[in-house]
Each structure stands twice: as C-alpha cells, then as structure tokens.
Protein backbone atom coordinates (compact mmCIF):
# COMPACT_ATOMS: atom_id res chain seq x y z
CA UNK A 1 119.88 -93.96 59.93
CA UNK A 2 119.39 -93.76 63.76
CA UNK A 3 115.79 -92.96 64.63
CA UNK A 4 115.84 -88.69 66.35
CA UNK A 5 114.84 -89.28 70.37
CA UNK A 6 112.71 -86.14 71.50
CA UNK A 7 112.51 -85.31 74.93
CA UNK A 8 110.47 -82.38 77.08
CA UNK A 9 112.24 -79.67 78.98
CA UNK A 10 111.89 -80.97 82.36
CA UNK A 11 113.69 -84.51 81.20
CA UNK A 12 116.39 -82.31 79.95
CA UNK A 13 116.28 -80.13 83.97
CA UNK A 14 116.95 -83.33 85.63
CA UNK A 15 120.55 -83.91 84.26
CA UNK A 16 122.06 -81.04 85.75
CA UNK A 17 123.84 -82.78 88.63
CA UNK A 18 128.05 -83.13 88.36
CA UNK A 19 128.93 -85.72 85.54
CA UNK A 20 125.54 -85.31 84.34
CA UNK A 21 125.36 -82.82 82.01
CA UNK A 22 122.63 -82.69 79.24
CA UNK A 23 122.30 -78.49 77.57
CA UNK A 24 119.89 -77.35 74.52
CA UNK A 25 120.88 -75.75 71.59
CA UNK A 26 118.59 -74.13 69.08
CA UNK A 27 116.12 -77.01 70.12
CA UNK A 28 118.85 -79.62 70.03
CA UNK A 29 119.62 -81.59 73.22
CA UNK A 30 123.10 -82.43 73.89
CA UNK A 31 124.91 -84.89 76.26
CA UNK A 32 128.12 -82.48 77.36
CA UNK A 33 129.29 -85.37 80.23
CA UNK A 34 131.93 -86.82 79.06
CA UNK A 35 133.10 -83.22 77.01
CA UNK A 36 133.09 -81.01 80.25
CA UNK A 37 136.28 -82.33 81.41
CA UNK A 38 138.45 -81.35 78.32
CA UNK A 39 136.13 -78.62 77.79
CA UNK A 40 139.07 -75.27 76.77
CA UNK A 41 136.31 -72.78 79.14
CA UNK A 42 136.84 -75.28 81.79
CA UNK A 43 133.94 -77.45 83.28
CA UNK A 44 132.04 -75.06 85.17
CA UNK A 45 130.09 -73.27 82.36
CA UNK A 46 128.45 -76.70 81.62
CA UNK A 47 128.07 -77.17 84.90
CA UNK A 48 126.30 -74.20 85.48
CA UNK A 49 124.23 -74.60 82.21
CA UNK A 50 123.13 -77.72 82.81
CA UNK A 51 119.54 -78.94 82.82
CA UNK A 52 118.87 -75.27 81.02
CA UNK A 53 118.53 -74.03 77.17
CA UNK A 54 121.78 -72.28 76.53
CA UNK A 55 121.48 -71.39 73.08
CA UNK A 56 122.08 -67.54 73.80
CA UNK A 57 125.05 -68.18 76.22
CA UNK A 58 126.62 -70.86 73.73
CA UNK A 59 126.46 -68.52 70.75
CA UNK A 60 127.90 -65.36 73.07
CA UNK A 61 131.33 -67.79 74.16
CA UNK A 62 131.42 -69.79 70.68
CA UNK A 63 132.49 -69.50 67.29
CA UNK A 64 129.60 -70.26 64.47
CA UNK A 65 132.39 -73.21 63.24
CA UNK A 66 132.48 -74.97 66.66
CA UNK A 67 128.49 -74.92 66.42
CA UNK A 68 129.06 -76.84 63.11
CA UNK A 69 131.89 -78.61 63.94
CA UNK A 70 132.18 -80.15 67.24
CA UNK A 71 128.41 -79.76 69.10
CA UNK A 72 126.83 -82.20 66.41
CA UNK A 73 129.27 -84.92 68.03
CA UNK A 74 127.02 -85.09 71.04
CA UNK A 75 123.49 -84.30 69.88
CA UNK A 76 121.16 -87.48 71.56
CA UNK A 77 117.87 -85.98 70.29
CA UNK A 78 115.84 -82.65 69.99
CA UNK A 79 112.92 -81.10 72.26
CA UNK A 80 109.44 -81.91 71.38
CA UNK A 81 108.34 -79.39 68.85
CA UNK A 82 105.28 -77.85 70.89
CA UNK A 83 108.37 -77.06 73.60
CA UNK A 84 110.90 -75.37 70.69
CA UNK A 85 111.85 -71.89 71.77
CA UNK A 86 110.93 -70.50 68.48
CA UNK A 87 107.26 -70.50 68.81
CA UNK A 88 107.27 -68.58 71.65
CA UNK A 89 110.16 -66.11 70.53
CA UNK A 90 109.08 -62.69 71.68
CA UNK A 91 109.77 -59.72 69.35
CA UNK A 92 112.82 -58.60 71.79
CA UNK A 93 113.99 -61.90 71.43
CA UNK A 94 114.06 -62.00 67.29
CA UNK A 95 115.58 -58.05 67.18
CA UNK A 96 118.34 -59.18 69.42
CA UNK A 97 119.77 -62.19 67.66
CA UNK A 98 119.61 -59.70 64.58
CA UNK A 99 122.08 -57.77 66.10
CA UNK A 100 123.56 -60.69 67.56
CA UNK A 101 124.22 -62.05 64.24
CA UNK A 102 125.34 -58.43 62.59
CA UNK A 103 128.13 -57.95 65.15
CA UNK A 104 128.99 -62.23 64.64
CA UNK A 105 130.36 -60.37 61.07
CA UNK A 106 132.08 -57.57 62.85
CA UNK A 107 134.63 -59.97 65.10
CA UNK A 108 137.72 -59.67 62.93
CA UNK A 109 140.34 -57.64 65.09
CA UNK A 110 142.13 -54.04 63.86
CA UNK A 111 145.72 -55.51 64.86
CA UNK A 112 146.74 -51.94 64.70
CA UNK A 113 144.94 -50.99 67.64
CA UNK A 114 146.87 -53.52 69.37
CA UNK A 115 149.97 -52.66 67.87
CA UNK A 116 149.62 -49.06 68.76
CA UNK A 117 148.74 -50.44 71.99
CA UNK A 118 151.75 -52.27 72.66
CA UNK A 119 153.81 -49.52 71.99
CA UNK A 120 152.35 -47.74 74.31
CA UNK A 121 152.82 -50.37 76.78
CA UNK A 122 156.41 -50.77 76.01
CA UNK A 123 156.77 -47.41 76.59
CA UNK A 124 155.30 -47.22 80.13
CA UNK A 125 156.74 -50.25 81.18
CA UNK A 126 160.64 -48.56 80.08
CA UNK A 127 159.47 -45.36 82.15
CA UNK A 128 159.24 -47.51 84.83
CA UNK A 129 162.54 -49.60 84.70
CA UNK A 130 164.48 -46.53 84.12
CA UNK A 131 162.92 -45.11 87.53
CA UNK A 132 163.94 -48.00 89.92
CA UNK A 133 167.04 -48.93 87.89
CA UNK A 134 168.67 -45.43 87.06
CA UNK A 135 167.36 -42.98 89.51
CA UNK A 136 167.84 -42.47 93.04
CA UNK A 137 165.28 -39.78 93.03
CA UNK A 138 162.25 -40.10 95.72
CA UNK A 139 159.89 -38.93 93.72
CA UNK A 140 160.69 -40.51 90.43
CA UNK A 141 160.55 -43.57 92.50
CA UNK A 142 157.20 -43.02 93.36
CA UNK A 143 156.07 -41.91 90.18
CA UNK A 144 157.81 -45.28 89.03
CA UNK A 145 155.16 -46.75 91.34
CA UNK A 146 152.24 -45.06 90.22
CA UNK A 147 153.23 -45.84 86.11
CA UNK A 148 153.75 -49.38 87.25
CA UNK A 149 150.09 -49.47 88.85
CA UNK A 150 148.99 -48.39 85.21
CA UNK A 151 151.34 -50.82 83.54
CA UNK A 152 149.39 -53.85 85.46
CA UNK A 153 145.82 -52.20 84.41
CA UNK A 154 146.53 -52.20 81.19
CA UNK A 155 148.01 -55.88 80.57
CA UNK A 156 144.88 -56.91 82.64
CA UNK A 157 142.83 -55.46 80.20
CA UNK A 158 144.67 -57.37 77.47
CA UNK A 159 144.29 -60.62 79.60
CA UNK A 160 140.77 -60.09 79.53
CA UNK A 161 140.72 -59.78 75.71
CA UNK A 162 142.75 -62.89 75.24
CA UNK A 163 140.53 -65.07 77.94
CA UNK A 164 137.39 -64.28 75.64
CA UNK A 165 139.42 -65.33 72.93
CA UNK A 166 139.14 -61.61 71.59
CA UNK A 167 141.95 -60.71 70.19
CA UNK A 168 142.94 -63.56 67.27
CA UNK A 169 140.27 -65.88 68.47
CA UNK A 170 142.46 -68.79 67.77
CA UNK A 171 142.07 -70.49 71.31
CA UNK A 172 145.76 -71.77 71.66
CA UNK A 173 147.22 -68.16 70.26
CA UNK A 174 144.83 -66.54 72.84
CA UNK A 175 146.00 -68.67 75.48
CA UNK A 176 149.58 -67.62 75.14
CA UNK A 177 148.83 -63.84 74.92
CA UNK A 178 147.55 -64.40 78.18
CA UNK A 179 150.07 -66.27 80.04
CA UNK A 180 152.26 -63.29 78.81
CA UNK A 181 149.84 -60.94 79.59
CA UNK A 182 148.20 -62.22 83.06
CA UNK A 183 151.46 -64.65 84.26
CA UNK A 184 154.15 -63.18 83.30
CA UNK A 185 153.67 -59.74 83.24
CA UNK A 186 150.79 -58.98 86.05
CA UNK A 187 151.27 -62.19 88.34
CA UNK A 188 148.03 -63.17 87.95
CA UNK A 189 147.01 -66.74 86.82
CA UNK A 190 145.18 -65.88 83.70
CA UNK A 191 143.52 -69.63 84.42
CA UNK A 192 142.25 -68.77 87.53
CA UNK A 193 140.71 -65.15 86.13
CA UNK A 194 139.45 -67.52 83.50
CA UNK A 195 137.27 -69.89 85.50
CA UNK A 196 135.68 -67.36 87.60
CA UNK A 197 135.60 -64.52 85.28
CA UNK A 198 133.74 -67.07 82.86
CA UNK A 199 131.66 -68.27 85.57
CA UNK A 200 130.78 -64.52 86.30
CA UNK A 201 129.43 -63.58 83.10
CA UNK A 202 127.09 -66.86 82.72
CA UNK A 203 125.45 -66.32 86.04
CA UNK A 204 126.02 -62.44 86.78
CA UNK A 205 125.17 -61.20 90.00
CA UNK A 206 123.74 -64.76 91.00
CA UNK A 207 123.47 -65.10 94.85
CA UNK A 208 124.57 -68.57 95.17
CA UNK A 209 126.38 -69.04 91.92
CA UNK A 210 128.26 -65.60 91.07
CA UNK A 211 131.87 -65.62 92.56
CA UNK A 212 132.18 -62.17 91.50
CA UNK A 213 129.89 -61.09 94.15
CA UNK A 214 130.73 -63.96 97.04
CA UNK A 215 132.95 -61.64 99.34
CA UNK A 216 132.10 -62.42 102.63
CA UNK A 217 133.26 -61.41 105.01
CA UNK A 218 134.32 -58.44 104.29
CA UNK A 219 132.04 -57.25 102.05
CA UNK A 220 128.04 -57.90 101.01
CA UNK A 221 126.48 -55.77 98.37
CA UNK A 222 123.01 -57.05 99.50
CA UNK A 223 120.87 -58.34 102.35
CA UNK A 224 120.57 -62.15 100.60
CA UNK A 225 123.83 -62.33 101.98
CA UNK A 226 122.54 -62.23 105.29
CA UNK A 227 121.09 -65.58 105.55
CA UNK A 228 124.50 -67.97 105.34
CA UNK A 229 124.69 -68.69 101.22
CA UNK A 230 126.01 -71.83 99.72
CA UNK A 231 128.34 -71.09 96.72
CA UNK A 232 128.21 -73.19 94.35
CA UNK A 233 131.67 -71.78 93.19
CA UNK A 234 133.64 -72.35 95.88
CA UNK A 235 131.65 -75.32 96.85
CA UNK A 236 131.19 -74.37 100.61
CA UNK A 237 128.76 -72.00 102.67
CA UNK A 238 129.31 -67.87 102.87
CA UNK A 239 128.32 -67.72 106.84
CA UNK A 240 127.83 -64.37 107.74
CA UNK A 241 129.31 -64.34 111.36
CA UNK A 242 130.41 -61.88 113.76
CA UNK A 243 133.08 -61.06 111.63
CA UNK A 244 131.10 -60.79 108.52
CA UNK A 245 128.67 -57.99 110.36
CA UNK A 246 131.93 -55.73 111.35
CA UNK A 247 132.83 -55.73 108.25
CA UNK A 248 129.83 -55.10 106.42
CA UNK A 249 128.46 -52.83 109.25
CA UNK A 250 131.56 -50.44 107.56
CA UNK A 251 131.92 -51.68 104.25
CA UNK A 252 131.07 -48.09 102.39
CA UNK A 253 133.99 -46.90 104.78
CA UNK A 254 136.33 -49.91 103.85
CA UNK A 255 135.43 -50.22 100.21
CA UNK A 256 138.33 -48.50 98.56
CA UNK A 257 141.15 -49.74 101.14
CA UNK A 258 139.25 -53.44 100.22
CA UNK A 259 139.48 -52.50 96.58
CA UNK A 260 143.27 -51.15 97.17
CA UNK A 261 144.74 -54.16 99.37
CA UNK A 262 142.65 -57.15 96.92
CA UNK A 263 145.81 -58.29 94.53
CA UNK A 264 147.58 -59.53 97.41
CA UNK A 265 144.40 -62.25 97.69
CA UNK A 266 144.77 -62.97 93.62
CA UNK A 267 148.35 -63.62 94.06
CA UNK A 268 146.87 -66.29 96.64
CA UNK A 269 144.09 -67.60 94.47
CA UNK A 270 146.64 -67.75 91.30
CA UNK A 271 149.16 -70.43 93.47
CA UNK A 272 146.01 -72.01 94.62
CA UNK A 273 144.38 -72.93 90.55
CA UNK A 274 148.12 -73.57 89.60
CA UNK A 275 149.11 -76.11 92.15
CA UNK A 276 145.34 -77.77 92.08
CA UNK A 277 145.63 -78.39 87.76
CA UNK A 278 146.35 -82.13 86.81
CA UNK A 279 149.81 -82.29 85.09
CA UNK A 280 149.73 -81.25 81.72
CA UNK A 281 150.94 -78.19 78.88
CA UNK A 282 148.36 -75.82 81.08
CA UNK A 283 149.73 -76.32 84.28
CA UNK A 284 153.72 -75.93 82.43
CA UNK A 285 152.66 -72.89 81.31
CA UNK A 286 151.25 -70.99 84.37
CA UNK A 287 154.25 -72.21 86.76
CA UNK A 288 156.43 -70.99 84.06
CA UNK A 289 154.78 -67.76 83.75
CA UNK A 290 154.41 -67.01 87.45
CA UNK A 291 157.89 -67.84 88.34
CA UNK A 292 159.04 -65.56 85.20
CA UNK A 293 156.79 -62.85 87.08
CA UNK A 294 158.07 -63.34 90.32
CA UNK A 295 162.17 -63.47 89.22
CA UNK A 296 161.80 -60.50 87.19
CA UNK A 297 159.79 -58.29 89.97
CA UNK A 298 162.07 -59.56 92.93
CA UNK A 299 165.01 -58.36 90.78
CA UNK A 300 163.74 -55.16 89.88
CA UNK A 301 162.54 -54.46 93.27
CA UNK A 302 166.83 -55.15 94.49
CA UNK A 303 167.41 -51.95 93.01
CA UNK A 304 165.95 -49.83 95.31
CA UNK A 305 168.37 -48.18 97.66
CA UNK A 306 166.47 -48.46 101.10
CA UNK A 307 163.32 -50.41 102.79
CA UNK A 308 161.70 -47.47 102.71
CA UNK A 309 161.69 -47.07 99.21
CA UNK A 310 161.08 -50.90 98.81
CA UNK A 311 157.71 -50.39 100.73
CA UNK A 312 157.10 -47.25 99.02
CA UNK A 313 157.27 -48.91 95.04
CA UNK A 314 155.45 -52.08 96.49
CA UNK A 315 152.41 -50.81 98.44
CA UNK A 316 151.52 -47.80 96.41
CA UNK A 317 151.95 -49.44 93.14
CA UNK A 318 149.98 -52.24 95.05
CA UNK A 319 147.36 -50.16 95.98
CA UNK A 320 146.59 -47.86 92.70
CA UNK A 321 146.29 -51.10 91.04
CA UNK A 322 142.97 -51.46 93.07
CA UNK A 323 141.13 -48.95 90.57
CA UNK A 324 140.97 -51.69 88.14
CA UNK A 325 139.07 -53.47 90.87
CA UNK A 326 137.01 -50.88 91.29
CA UNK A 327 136.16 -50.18 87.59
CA UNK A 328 135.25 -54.15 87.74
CA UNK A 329 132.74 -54.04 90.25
CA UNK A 330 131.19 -50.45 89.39
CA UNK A 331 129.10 -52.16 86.94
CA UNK A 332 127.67 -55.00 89.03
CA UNK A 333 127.72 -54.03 92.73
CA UNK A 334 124.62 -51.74 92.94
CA UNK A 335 122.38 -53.60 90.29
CA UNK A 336 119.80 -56.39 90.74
CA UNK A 337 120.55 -59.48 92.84
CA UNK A 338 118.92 -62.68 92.85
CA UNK A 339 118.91 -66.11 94.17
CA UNK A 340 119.02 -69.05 92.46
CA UNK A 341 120.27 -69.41 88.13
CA UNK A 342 118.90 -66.42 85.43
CA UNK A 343 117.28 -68.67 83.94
CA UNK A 344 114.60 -69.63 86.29
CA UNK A 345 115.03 -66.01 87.80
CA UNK A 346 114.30 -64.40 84.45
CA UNK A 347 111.40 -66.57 82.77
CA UNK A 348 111.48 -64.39 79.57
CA UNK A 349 114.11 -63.14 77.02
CA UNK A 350 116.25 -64.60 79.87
CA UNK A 351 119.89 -64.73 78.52
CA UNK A 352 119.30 -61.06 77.47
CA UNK A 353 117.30 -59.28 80.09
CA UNK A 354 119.39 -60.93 83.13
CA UNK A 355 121.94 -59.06 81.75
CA UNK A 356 120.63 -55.73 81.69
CA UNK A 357 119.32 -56.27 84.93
CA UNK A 358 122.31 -56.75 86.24
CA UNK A 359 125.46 -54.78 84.09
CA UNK A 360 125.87 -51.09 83.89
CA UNK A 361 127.74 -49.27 81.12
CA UNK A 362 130.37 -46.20 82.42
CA UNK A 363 130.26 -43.49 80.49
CA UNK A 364 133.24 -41.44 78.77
CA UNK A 365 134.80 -39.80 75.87
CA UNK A 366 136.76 -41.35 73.79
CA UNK A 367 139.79 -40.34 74.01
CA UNK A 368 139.52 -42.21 77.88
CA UNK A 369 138.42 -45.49 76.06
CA UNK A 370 142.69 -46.43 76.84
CA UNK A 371 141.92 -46.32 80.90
CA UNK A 372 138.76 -47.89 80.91
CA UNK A 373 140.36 -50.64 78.64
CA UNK A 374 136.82 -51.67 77.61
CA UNK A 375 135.21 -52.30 81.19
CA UNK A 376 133.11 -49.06 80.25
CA UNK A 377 130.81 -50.80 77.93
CA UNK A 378 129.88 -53.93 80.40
CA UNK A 379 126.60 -54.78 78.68
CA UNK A 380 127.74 -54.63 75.36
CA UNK A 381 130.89 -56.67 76.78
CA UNK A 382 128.73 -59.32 78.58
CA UNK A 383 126.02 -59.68 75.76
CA UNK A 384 128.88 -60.28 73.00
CA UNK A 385 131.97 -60.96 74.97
CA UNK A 386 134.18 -62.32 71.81
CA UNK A 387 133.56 -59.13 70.10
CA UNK A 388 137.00 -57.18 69.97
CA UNK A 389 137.36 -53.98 72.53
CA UNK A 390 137.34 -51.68 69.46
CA UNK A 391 134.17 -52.70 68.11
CA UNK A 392 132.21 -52.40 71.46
CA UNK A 393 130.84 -48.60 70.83
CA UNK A 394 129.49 -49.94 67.96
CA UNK A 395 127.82 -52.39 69.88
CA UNK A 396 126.48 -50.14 72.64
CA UNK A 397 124.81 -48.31 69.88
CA UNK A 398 123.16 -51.12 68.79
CA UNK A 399 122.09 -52.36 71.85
CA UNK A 400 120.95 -49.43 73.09
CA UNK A 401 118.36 -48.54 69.86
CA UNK A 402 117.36 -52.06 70.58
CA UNK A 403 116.32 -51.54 74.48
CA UNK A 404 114.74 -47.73 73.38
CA UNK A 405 112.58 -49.66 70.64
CA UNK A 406 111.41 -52.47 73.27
CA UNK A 407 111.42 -49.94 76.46
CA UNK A 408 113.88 -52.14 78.23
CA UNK A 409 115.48 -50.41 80.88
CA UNK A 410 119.43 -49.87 80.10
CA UNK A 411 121.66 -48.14 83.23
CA UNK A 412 124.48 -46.25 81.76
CA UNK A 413 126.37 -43.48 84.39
CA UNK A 414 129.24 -41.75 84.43
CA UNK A 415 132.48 -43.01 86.27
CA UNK A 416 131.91 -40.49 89.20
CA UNK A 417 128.42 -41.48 89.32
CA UNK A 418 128.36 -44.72 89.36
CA UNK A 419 131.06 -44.69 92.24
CA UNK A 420 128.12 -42.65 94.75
CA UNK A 421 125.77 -45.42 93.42
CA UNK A 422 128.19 -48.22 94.77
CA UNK A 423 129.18 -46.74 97.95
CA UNK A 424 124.73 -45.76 98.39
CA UNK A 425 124.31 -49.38 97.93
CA UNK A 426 127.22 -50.78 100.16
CA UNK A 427 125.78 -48.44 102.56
CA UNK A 428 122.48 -49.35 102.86
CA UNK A 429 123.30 -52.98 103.05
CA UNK A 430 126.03 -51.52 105.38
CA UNK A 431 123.07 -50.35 107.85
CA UNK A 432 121.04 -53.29 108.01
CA UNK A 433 123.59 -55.39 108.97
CA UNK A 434 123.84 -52.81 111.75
CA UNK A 435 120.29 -53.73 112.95
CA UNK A 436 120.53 -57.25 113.12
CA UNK A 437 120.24 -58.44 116.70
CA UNK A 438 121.47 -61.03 118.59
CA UNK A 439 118.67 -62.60 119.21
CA UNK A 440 117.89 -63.55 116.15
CA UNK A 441 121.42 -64.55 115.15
CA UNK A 442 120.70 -68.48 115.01
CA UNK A 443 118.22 -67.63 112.10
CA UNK A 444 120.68 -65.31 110.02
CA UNK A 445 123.27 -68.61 110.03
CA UNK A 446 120.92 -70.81 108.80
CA UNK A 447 121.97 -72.00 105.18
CA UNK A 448 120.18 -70.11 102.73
C-alpha cells in the first residue's frame, strides 16, 4: 500500500502558479494540474483556488458523487494533522455545513415549475412574433419590443440555472438547456457567461480577480480602482486614464444608459470565447447556437415595414433588457471590496463570511419571484448555487436564522432601495475621481 505524504499549508500555497495546481479538500491535498484542462467549470476555478483550502467552494459547485468518485484520483497526501481545519472549526463554521448538508438533500428539481415556466415563455415569445409578423400597428410594435426585452430576461435566468447545473444536474443535459437557452434563444454564449460568471462567484467582489466588477473605464464602484489594477481575468492591467476619470467622474449619471447599452458588448465577448475554444463538441455547439440566434432574429427583424420601426424593436428591446443587468449588479456594486483572494482577505469562516460581505439579497413578494428569476436571493444563491431557484426561500430562511444566531451581519433591501444604495456608492466613488489632480496622475497609473 503506498505510504500517505503529509504536507503543511504553506507547501500546499506555493503551487498556485498556471499548470501548477495543488487544492485541499476536507484535509486532503490534491494535484488538479493535469485535470484543470478538461475540467467541465473550465480551468479558471482551479486556477483561482489554487495554493488555498477549497473545501467550502468545492462542495458549493460539486455533487457529493464527484467527491467520491473522481477527486480520490488525484489525492498525493493529506495536511499535517495539527494544520486540519477541523480543530479550529468555529461554531459558525459547524452550524453552516449543517445547513449546508440539509439543503445537499433538498436539490432534486419540481419539473413543474419549469414546465409551468415554459409555458409561460412560449407564450410571451408567440405575443411577440405575432406583433412584428402580423401587425403593422406602432404601438403593438413597440410593445412587441418591450415583451421581447422580457422574453431575453427570462431565458437568461434559465441559462443561469442550467450553468450551475441547477435544473437536472446532469452536466451534459444542463449544457444543452443552455445552448438553447443562452445561444440560441438570447445570443449570448452561455460558455462565456460560464467562465466569468463562475469565476465571479469564487472570488466575489475581488479587486484584482472579480471580472464582475473590472469595468473600467467606464465604470468603478470603488476607489481601489484608482491605482491601475491587474486582472487576473482578463490577464492585463485596468489603467485608469483620462478616459477612465470622465467616465467615472459621471458614472451615477451614466449608470442606467451603461446598464441599457451593455448586451451589445456580450454579443462581442460571446464571438470572442467562441472563436478562441480549441475544436471540439463545445465549440460545434456554440457556433451552431449563435448562428441559429442570429438567422432567426435577422429574419424576424425583415418584417418590419420601415427603418424606423427596425430601430424602434432593436434599441428599445435592446435597452429594457439592461434591467437584468441591473438586477445583477444591485447585489454586489455597493458592498465590500477588497484586494487580493477571500481567502487571505477573510482569515476566518472565509468561504462563508466573504460572501456575506459582499452579496445582498432583494427583497419581494412572491408572487414577483417570476421577474427577479432568482437574482433576489444572491446569498442564498452564491452560498448554495446548485440548489434549484424554487428551493432558494427556503434557503434564505435558513441562512438567515443562522447569521441572527451568530450576529453576522446579513444586507437584505428592497429593489427600490437597493437601486439609491448603488447609485450613493457610484457616486461617491464618482466624486473622488473628481478630486484627483494632475499632479499626482503618474502615481494613480502605477500598477496596483
């Protein structure tokens, strides 16, 4: 039997550099290199996680079979057992992975909800054919528009389901929902929304490492951005220019036309993963799903009598489709920021409290849970993100008695409010960037 190596957490820290990737696991240590490649969440989550104990992210974004199945595979020893989490496991710690493990039973999906759901779909999406295709009314065409702004909300929110594996949790099923869902019916690459959206939720609201919050330069939602950032997402440095401080200097002005005119750049970014993926039954799919997209919008747009109403159907359905941006970034935008990974940031309870720190639940009835789509319960969302959209109020629940019993702060605001706190926080960051001389502009594009 081969002799068990055991190794000290700072051994582990020092392979955390690309092709290098060693993670623990419930005191396990595991050599992810040659994995990360052919890894279905893409390579960047081990990227990101390496060098770090990832047990609480690993058991959020896996199934309790791959932890028996595939991990053992690459196990190359276990952490020296004075250095094994569970000695030092705070009370927090031990009442969360209760929970944790109570909603792990709760993951099987009501396919009536999304059967009721398509239906509903289907039913929007006929309203708006039978606008463009049989009417030659103005104002049916533009209510056209505004039903086909909902239509692409609400087949984003499936894509998100499906790239969290949500809905069957069968990866490959998943994966084809959402080419149908993000592809072919939105125009959206549901593998781009996959890397950074997973990238997102591992390192949330991460100066250097969050591409969720990396929108220079046109907008900044805090100071840190000041100093010229290197992403590590996009691989090259945020430089806040001259550029960057006009817009910024406005953004609480700008924020909603931003919000409004952003699908035109994830058109961009969707060409840009496709084209960049090695040959292969991934890349198939998304060029086959986008040019589906694009044949079946051109064509339905060649029914409308004039330019005018061309530009009309195009830009305000366009546009309206910019509250789903919105909705995304109401939950992160004004919350804590911080440089560097959570997990040096946040030295206790890490996995747990970075993401209260930084997520914000919206608060509604209901009966508005269908235009939300599940964005309203972020924490819940980011803490358990397989669990299905209609099992997350049972989840806030939860997760709420848990943060009341530790007194851990939990931010929870209604849609209105939560829309002053954004455009408060855009605007003090807006009037800094107002005050920033000249003179000391050599020092602001230094790399941070």
């Amino acid at each position: 039997m081969k002799q068990m190596k055991y190794y000290s957490r700072s051994e582990v820290k020092q392979h955390n550099s690309e092709g290098d990737y060693w993670v623990i696991v419930d005191g396990g240590v595991y050599d992810l290199s040659r994995w990360a490649p052919y890894h279905p969440g893409g390579e960047l989550p081990i990227r990101y996680m390496a060098g770090h104990d990832c047990t609480d992210v690993f058991k959020a974004f896996h199934l309790p079979s791959v932890t028996e199945k595939k991990l053992p595979a690459f196990k190359i020893g276990e952490i020296r057992d004075e250095c094994k989490p569970c000695i030092n496991e705070s009370a927090l710690d031990q009442d969360f992975r209760k929970v944790r493990d109570e909603l792990d039973g709760r993951l099987d999906t009501d396919y009536w909800f999304y059967v009721k759901h398509s239906i509903s779909l289907c039913t929007i999406f006929a309203a708006v054919m039978y606008g463009v295709v049989f009417s030659n009314n103005v104002y049916i065409q533009v209510a056209s528009s505004i039903t086909m702004a909902l239509f692409w909300q609400q087949m984003a929110f499936i894509g998100h389901d499906t790239g969290h594996t949500a809905i069957t949790h069968d990866f490959k099923m998943d994966q084809l929902i959402g080419i149908f869902a993000g592809n072919m019916t939105t125009g959206i690459s549901i593998g781009w929304w996959k890397k950074s959206h997973n990238a997102h939720h591992i390192v949330t609201n991460s100066v250097e490492f969050d591409p969720d919050i990396q929108h220079l330069p046109v907008l900044a939602i805090t100071d840190k951005f000041f100093k010229s950032v290197r992403s590590m997402y996009h691989e090259k440095t945020l430089t806040f220019n001259g550029l960057a401080k006009f817009f910024v200097s406005n953004q609480h002005w700008l924020y909603y036309l931003i919000m409004g005119l952003a699908r035109y750049n994830l058109y961009v970014q969707s060409f840009l993963l496709v084209f960049s993926l090695p040959n292969g039954r991934a890349k198939y799919l998304e060029c086959l799903g986008l040019a589906f997209f694009w044949t079946w919008y051109i064509y339905l747009c060649s029914f409308l009598p004039c330019w005018t109403s061309l530009f009309i159907f195009v830009f305000v359905a366009h546009f309206l489709a910019g509250v789903l941006h919105i909705q995304i970034t109401l939950s992160h935008f004004s919350m804590k920021t911080y440089h560097g990974h959570p997990m040096d940031a946040f030295k206790d309870s890490e996995f747990l409290l970075s993401q209260l720190a930084t997520t914000m639940d919206i608060e509604c009835h209901p009966w508005l849970d269908f235009i939300h789509g599940g964005l309203q319960f972020q924490i819940e969302h980011h803490l358990f993100p397989r669990l299905p959209r209609h099992r997350l109020r049972e989840a806030k629940a939860k997760i709420q008695a848990l943060c009341k019993k530790h007194n851990v702060p939990y931010r929870s605001k209604t849609f209105y409010e939560a829309n002053l706190e954004i455009i408060e926080q855009l605007k003090e960051t807006a009037l800094k960037a107002q005050c920033i001389s000249p003179l000391i502009w050599d020092g602001i594009n230094a790399i941070g």
